[in-house]
N, C-alpha and C. Protein backbone atom coordinates (compact mmCIF):
# COMPACT_ATOMS: atom_id res chain seq x y z
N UNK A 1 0.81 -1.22 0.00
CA UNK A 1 0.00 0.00 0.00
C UNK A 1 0.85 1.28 0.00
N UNK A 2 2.18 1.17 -0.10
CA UNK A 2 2.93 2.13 0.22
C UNK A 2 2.95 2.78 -0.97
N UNK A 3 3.10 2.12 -2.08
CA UNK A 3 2.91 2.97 -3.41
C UNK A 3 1.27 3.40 -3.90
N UNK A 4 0.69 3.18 -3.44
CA UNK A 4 -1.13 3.55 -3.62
C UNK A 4 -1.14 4.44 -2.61
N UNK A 5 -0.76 4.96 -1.33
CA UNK A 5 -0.26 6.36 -0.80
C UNK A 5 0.58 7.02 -1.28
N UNK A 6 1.87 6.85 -1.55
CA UNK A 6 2.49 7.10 -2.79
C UNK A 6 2.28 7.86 -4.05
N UNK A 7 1.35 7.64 -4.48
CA UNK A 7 0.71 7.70 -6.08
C UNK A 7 -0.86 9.08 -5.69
N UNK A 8 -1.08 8.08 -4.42
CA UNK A 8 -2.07 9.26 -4.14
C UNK A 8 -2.14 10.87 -3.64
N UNK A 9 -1.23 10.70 -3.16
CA UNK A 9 0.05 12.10 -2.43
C UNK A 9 0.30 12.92 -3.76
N UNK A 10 1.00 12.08 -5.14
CA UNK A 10 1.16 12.48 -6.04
C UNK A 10 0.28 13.11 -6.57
N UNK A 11 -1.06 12.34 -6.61
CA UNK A 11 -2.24 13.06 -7.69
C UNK A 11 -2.53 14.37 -6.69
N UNK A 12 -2.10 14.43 -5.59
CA UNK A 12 -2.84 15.60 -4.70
C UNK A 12 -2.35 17.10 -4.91
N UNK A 13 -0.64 16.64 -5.20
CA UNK A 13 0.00 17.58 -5.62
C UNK A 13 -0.10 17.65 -7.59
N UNK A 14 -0.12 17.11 -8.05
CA UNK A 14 -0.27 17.29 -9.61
C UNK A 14 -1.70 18.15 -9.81
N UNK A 15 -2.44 17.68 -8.99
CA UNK A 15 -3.97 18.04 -9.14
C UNK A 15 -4.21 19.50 -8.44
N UNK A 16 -3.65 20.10 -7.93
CA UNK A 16 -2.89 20.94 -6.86
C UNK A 16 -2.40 21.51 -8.14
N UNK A 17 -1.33 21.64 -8.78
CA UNK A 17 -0.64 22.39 -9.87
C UNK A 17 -1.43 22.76 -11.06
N UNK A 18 -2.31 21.43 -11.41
CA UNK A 18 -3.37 21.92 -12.27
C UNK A 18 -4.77 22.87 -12.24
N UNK A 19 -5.09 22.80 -10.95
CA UNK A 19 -6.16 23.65 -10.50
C UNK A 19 -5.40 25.36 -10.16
N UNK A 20 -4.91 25.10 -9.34
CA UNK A 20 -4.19 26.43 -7.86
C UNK A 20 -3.54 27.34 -8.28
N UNK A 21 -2.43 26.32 -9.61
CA UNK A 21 -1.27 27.23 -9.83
C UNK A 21 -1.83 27.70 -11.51
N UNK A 22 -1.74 29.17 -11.33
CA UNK A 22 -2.38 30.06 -12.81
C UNK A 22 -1.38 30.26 -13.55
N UNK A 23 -0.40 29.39 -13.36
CA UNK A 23 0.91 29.22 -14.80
C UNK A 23 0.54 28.11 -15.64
N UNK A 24 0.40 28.49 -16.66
CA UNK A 24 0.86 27.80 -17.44
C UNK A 24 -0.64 26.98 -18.60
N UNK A 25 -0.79 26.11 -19.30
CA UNK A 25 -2.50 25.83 -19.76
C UNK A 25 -3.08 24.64 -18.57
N UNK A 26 -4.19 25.13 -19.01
CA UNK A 26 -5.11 23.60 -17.98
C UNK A 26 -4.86 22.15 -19.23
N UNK A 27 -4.95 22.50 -20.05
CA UNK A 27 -4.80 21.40 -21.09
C UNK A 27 -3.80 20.68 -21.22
N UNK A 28 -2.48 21.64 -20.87
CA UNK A 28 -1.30 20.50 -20.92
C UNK A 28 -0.88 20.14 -19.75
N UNK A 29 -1.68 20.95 -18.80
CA UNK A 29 -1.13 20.42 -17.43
C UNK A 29 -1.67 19.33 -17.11
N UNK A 30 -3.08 19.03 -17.11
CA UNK A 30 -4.12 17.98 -17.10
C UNK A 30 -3.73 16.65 -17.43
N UNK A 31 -3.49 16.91 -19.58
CA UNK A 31 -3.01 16.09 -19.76
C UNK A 31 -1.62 15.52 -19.04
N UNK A 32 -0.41 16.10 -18.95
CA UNK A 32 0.49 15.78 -18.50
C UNK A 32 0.32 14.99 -17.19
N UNK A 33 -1.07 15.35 -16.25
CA UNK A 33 -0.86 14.82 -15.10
C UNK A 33 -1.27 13.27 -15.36
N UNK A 34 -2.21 13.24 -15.98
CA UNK A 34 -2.99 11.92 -16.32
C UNK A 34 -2.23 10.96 -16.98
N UNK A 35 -0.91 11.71 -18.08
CA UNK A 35 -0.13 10.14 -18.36
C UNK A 35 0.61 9.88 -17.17
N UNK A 36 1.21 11.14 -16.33
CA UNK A 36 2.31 10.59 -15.65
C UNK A 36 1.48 9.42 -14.24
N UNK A 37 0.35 10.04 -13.68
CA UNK A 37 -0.20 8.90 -13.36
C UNK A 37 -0.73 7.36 -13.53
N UNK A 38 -0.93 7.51 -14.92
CA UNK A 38 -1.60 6.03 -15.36
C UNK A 38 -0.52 5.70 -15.71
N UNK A 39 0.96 5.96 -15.91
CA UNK A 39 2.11 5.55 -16.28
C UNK A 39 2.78 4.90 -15.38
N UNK A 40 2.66 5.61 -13.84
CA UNK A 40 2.93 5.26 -12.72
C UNK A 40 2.80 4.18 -12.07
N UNK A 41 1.00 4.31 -12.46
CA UNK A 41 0.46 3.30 -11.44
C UNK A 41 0.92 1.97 -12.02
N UNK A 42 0.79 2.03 -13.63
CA UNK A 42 1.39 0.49 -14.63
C UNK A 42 0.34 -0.10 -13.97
N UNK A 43 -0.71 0.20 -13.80
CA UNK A 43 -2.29 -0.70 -13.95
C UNK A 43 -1.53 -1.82 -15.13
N UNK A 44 -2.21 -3.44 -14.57
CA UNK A 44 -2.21 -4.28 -15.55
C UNK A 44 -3.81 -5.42 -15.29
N UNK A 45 -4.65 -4.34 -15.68
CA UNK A 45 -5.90 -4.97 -15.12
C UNK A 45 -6.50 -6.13 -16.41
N UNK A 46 -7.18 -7.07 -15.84
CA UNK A 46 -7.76 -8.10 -16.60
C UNK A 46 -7.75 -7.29 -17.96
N UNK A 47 -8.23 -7.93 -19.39
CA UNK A 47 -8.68 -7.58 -20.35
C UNK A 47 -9.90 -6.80 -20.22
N UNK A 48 -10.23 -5.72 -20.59
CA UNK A 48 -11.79 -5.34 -20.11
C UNK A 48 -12.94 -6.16 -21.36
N UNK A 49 -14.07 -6.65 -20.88
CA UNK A 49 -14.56 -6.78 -21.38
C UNK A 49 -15.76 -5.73 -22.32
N UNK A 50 -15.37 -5.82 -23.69
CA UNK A 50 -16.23 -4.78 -24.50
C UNK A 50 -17.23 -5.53 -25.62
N UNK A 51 -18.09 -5.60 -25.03
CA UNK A 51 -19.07 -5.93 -25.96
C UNK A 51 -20.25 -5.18 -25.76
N UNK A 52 -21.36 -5.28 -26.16
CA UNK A 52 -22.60 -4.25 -26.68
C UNK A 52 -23.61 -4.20 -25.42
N UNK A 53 -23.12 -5.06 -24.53
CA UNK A 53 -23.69 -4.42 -22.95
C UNK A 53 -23.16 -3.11 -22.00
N UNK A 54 -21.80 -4.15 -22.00
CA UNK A 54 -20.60 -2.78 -21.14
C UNK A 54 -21.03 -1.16 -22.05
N UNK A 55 -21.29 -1.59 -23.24
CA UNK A 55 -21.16 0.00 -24.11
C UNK A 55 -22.40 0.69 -23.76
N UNK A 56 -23.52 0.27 -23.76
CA UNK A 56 -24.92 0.69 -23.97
C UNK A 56 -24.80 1.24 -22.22
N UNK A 57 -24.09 0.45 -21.35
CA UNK A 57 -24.00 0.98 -19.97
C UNK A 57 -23.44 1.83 -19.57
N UNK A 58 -22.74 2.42 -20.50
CA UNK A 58 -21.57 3.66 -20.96
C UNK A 58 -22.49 4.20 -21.22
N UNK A 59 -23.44 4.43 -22.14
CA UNK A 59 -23.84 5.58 -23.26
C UNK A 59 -25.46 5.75 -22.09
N UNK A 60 -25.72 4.69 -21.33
CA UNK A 60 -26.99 4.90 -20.77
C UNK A 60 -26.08 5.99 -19.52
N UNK A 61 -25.06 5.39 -19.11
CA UNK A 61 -24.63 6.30 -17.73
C UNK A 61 -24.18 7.46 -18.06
N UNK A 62 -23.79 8.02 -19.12
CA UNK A 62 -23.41 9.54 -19.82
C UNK A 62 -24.58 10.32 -19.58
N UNK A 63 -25.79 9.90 -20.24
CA UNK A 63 -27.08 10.15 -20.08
C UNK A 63 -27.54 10.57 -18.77
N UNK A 64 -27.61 9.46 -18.19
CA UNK A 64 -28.15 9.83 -16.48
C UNK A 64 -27.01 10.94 -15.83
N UNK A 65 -25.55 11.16 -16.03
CA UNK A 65 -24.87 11.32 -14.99
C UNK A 65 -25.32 12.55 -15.73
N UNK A 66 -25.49 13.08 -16.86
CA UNK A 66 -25.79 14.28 -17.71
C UNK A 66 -26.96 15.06 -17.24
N UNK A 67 -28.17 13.96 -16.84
CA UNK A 67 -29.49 14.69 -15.85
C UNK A 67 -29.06 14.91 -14.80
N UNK A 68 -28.29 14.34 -14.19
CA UNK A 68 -27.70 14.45 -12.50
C UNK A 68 -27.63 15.87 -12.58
N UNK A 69 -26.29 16.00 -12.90
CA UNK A 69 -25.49 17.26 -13.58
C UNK A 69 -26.49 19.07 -13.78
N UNK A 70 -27.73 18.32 -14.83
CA UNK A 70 -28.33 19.33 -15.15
C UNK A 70 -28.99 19.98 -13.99
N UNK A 71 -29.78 18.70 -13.24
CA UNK A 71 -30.81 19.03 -12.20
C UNK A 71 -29.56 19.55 -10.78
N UNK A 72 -28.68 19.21 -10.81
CA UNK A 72 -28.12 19.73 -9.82
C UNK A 72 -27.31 21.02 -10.14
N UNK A 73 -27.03 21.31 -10.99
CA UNK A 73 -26.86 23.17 -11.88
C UNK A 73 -28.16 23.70 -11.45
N UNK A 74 -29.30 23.54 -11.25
CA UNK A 74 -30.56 23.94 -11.63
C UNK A 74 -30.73 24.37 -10.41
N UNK A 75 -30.47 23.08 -9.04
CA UNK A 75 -30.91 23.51 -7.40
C UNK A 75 -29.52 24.13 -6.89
N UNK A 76 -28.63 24.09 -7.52
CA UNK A 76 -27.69 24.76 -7.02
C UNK A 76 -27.69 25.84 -6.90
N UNK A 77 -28.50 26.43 -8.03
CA UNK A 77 -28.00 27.84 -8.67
C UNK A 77 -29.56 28.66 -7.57
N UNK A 78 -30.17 28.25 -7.25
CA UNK A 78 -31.40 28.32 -5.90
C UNK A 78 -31.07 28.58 -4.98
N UNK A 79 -29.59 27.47 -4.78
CA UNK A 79 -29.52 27.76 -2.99
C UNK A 79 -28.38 28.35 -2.79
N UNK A 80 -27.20 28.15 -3.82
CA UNK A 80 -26.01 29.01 -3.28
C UNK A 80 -25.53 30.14 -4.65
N UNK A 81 -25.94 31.06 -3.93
CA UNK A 81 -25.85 32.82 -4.68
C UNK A 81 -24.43 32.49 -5.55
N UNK A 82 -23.08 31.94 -5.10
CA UNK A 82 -21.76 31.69 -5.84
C UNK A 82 -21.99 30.93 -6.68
N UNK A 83 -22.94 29.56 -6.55
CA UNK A 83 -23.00 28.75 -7.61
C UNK A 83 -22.70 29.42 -9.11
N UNK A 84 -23.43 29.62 -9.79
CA UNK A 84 -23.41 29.99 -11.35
C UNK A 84 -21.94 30.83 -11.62
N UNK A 85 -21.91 31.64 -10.66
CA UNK A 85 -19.90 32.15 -11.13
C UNK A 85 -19.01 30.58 -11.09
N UNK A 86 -19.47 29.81 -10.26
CA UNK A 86 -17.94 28.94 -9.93
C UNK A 86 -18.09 28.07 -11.09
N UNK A 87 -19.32 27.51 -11.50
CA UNK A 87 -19.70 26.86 -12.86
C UNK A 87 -19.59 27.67 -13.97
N UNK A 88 -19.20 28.97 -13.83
CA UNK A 88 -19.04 29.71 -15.72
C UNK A 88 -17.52 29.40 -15.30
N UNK A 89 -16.74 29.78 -14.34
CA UNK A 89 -15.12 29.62 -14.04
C UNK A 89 -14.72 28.14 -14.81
N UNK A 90 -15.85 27.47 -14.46
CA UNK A 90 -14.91 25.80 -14.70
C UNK A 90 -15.19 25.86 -16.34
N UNK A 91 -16.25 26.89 -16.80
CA UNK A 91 -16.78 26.63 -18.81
C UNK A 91 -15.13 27.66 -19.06
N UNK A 92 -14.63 28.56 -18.06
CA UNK A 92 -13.72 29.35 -18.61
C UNK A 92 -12.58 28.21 -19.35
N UNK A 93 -12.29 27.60 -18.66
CA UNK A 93 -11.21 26.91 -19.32
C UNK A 93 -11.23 26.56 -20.85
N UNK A 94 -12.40 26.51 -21.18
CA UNK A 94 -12.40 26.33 -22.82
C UNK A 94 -11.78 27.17 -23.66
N UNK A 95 -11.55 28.18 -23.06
CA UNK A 95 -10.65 29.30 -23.65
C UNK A 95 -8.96 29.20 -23.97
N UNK A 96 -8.91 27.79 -23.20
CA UNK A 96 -7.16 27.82 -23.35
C UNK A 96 -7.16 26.92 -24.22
N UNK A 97 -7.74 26.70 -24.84
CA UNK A 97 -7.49 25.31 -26.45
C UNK A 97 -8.59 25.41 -26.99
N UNK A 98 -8.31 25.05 -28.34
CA UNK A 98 -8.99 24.95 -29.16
C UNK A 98 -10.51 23.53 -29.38
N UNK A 99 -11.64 24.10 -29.63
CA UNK A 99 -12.66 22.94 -29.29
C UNK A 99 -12.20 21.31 -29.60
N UNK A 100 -11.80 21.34 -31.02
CA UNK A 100 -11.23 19.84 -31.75
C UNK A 100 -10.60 19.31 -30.76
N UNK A 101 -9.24 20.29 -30.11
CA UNK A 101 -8.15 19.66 -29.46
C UNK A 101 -8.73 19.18 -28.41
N UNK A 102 -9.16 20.19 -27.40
CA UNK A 102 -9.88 19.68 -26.16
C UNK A 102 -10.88 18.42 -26.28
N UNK A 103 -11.77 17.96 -27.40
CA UNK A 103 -12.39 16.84 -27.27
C UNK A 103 -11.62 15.81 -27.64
N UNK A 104 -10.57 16.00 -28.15
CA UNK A 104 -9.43 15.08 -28.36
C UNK A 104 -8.89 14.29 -27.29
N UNK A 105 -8.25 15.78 -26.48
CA UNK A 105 -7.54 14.83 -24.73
C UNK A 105 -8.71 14.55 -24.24
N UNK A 106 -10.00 15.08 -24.33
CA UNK A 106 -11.02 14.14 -22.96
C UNK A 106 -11.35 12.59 -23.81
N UNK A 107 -11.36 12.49 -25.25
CA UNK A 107 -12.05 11.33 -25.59
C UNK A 107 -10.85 10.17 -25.04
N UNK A 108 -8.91 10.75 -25.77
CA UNK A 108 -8.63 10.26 -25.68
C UNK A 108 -7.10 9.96 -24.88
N UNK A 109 -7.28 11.14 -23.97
CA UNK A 109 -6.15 10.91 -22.81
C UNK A 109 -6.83 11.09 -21.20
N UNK A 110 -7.70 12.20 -21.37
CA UNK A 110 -7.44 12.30 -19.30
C UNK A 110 -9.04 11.43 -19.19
N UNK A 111 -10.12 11.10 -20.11
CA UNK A 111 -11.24 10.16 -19.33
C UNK A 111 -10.64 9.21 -19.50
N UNK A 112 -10.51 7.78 -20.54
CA UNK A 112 -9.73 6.61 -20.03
C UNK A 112 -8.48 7.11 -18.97
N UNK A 113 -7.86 7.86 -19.02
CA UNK A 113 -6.80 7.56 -18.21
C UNK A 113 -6.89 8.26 -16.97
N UNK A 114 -8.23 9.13 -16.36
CA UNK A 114 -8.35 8.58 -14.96
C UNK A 114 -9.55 7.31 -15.08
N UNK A 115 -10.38 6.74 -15.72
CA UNK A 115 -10.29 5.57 -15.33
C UNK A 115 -9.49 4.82 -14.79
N UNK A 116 -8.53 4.73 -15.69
CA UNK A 116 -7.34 3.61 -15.43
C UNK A 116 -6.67 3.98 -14.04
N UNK A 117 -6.66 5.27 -14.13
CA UNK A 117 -5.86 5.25 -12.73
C UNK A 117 -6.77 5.26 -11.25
N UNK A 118 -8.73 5.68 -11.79
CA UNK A 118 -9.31 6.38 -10.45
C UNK A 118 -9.88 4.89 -9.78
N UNK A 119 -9.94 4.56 -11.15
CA UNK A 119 -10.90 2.51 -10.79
C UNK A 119 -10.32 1.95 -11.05
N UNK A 120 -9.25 1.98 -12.22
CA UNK A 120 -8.73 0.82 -11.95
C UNK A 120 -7.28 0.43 -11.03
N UNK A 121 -6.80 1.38 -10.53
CA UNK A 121 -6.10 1.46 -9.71
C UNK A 121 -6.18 1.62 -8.03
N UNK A 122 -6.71 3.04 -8.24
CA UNK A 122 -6.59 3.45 -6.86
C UNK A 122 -7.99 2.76 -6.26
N UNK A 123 -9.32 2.60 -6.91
CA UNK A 123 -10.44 2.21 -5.79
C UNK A 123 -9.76 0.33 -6.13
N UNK A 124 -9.62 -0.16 -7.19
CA UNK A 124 -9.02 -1.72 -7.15
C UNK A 124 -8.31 -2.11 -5.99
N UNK A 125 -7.21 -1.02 -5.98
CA UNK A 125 -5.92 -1.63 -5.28
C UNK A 125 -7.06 -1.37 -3.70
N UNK A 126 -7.82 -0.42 -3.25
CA UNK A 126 -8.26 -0.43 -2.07
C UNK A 126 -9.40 -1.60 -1.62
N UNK A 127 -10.18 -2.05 -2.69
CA UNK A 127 -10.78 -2.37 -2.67
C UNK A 127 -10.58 -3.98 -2.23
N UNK A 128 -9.67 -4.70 -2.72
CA UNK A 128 -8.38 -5.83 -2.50
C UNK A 128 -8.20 -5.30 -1.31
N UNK A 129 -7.63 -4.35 -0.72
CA UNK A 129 -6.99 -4.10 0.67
C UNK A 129 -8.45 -4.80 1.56
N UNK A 130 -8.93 -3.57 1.20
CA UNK A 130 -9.65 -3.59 2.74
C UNK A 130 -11.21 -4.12 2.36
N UNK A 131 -11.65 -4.29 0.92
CA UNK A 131 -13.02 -4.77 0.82
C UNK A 131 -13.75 -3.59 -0.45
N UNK A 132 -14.97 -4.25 -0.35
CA UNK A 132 -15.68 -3.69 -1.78
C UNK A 132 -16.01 -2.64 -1.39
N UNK A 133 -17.21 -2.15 -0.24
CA UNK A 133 -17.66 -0.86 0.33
C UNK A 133 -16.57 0.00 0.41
N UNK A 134 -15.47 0.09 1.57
CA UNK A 134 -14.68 0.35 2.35
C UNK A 134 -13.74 1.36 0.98
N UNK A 135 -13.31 0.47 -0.17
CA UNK A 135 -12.29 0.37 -1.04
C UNK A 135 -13.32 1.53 -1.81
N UNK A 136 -14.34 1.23 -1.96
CA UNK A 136 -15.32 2.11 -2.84
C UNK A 136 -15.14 3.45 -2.44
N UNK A 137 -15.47 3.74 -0.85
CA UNK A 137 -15.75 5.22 -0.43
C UNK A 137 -14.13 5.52 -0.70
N UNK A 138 -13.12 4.99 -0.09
CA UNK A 138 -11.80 5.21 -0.17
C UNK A 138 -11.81 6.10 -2.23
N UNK A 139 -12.15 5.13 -2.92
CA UNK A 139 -12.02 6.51 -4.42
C UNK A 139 -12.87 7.07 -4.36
N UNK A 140 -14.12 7.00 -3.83
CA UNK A 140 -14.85 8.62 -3.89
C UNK A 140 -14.14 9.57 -3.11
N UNK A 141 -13.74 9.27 -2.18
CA UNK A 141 -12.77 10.48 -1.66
C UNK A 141 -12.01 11.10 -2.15
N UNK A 142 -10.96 9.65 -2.77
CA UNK A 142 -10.03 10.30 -3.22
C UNK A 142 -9.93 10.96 -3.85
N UNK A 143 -11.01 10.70 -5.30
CA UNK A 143 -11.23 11.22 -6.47
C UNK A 143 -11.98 13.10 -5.95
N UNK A 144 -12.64 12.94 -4.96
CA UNK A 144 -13.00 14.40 -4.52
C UNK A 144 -12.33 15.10 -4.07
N UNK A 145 -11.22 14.63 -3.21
CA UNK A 145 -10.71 14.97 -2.47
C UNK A 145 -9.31 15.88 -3.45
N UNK A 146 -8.96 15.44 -4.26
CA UNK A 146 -8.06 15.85 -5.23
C UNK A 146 -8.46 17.41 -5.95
N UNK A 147 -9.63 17.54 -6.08
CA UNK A 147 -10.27 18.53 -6.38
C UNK A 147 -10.13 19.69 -5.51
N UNK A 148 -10.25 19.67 -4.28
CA UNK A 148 -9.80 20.56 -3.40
C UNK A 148 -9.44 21.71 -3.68
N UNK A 149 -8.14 21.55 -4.08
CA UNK A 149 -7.01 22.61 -4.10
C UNK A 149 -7.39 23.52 -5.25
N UNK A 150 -8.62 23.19 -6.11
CA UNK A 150 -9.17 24.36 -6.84
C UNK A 150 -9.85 25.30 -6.09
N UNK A 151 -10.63 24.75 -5.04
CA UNK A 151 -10.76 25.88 -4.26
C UNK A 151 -12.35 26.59 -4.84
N UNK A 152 -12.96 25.52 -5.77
CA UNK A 152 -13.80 25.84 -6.02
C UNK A 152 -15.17 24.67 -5.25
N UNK A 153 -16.29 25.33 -4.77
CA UNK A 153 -17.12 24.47 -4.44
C UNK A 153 -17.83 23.87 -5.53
N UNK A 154 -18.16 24.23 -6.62
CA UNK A 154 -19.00 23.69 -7.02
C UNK A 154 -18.02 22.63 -7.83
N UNK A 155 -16.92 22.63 -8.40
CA UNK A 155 -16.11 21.44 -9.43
C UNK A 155 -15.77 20.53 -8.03
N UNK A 156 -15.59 20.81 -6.56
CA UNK A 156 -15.58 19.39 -5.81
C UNK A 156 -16.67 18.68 -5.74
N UNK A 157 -17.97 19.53 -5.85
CA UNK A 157 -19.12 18.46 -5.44
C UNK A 157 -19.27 18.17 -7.07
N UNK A 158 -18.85 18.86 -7.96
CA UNK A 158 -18.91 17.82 -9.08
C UNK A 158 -18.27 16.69 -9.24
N UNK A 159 -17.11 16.43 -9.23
CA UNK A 159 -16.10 15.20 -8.66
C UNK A 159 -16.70 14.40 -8.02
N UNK A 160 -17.24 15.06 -6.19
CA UNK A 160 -17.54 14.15 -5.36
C UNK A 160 -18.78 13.19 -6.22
N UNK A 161 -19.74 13.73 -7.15
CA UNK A 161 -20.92 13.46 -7.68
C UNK A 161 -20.54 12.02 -8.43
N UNK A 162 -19.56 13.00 -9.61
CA UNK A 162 -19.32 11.73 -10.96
C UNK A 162 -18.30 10.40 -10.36
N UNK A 163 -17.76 10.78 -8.93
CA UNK A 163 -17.09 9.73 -8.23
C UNK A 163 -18.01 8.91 -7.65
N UNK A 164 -19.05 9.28 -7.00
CA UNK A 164 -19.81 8.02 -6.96
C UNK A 164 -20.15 7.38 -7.79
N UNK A 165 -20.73 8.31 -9.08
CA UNK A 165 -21.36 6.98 -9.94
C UNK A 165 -20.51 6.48 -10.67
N UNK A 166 -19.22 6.62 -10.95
CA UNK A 166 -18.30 6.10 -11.81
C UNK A 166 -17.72 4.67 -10.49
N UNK A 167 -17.46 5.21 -9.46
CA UNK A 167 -16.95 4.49 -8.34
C UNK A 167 -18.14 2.93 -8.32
N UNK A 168 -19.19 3.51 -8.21
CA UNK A 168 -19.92 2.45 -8.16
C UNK A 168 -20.56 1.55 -9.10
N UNK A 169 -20.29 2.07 -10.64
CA UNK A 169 -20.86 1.53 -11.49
C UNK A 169 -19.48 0.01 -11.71
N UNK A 170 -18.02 0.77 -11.59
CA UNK A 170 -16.71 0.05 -11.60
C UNK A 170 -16.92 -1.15 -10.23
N UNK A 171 -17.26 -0.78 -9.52
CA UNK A 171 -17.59 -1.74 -8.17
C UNK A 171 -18.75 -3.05 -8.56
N UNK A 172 -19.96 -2.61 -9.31
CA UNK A 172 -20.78 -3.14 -9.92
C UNK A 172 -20.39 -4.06 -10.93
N UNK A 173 -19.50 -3.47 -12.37
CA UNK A 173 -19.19 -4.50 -13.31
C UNK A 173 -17.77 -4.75 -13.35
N UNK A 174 -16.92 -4.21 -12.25
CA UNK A 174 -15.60 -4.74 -11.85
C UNK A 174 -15.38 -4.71 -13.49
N UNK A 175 -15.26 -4.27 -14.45
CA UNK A 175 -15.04 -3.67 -15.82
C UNK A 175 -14.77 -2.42 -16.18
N UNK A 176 -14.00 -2.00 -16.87
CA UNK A 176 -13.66 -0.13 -16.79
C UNK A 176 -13.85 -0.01 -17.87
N UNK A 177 -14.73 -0.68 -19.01
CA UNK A 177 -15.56 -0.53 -20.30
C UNK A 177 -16.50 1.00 -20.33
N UNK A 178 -17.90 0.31 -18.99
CA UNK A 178 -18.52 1.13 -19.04
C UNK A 178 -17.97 2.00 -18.21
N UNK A 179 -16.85 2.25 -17.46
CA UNK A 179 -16.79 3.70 -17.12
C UNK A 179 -16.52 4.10 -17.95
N UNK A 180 -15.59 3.58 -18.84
CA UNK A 180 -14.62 4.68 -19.55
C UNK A 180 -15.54 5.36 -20.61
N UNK A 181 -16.31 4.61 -21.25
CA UNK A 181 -17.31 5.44 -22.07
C UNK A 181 -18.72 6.16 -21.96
N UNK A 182 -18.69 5.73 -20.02
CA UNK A 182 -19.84 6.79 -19.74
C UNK A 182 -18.55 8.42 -19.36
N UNK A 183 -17.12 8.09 -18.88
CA UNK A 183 -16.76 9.04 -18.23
C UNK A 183 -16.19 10.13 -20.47
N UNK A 184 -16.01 9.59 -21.15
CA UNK A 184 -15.83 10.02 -22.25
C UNK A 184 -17.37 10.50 -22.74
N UNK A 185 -17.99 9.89 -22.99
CA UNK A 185 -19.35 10.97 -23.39
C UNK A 185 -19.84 11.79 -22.67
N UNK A 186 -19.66 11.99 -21.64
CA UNK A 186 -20.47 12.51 -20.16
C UNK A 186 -19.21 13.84 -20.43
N UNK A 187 -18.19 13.85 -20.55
CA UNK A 187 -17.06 14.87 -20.22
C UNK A 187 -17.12 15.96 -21.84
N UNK A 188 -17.33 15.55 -22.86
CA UNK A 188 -17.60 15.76 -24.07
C UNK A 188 -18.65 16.71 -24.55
N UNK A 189 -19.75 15.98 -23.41
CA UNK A 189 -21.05 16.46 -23.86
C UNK A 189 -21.60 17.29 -22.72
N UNK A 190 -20.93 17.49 -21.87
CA UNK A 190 -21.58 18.48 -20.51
C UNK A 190 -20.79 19.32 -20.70
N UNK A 191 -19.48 19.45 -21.45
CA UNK A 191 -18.20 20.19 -21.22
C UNK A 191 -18.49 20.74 -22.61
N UNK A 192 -18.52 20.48 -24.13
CA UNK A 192 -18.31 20.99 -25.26
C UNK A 192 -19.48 20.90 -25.90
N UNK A 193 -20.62 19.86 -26.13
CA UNK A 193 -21.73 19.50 -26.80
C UNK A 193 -22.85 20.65 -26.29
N UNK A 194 -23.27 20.20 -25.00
CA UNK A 194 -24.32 20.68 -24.25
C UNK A 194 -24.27 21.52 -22.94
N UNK A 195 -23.28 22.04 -23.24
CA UNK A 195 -23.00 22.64 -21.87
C UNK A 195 -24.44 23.13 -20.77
N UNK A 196 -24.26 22.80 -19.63
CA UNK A 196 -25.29 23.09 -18.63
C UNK A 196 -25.79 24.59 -18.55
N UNK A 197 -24.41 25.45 -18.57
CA UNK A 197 -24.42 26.82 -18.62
C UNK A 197 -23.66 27.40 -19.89
């Protein structure tokens, strides 16, 4: 477990540089953080299984996590007066790359590759430690908890949000199929397609 504290320390500070620190792009920092993690961890998880269930459970959970999303923009923006600034802050970033490029790294560097590193690593390796529940809340944390250092409320309880259901759908089909293609359409299409705001 010493390297899964290790690794996690790491994402705290990488994730920390990408949010906190206003040098430099969110795009290459992001990306950069996400290979050097999934590089790290050298995940060597089963084959995932991909066939026309795992996918449809992808494209159904993009969907739902997409109403989540909407309806909780909607009561947010009701009860906390900051809401709607801290959610145009997180649409600001679209400004540092170009649309093509940016759906590029979410299709095809930082959603599979925090999969790989948020389920299939860090909640796996906990989950083996200490059990299925236990190992579960352990990556919703983590995965929220990383968020932090933006310092924004509303992108942690977004995290904390898409960490449960990504956390638990991976706990469910012990497969990172359907995360990876609910966490790729869901990031695509709330972020560049359909934005909430």
């Amino acid at each position: 477990m010493k390297k899964w504290f290790g690794l996690l320390a790491l994402a705290a500070v990488c994730f920390a540089g990408v949010f906190a620190v206003p040098h430099g792009n969110f795009w290459v920092k992001i990306t950069l953080t996400v290979l050097l993690l999934t590089g790290l961890s050298r995940v060597k998880p089963k084959r995932p299984v991909v066939n026309f269930t795992e996918v449809v459970l992808g494209i159904l959970g993009a969907v739902v996590l997409y109403g989540v999303f909407w309806f909780g923009n909607y009561l947010s923006a009701q009860v906390f007066s900051f809401a709607p600034e801290q959610v145009d802050s997180i649409y600001a970033i679209k400004q540092q790359g170009n649309k093509m490029a940016i759906a590029a790294v979410l299709l095809l560097i930082t959603s599979p590759g925090e999969e790989i590193f948020w389920r299939g690593y860090i909640q796996q390796t906990a989950m083996n430690r200490w059990g299925r529940i236990p190992g579960c809340l352990a990556g919703i944390a983590a995965y929220a908890g990383v968020h932090i250092a933006s310092g924004n409320f509303m992108l942690v309880g977004a995290a904390f949000t898409a960490g449960i259901f990504w956390c638990l759908l991976y706990s469910w089909r012990r497969n990172l199929t359907a995360c990876v293609v609910s966490h790729c359409l869901w990031t695509v299409g709330v972020f560049l397609l359909f934005p909430i705001r």
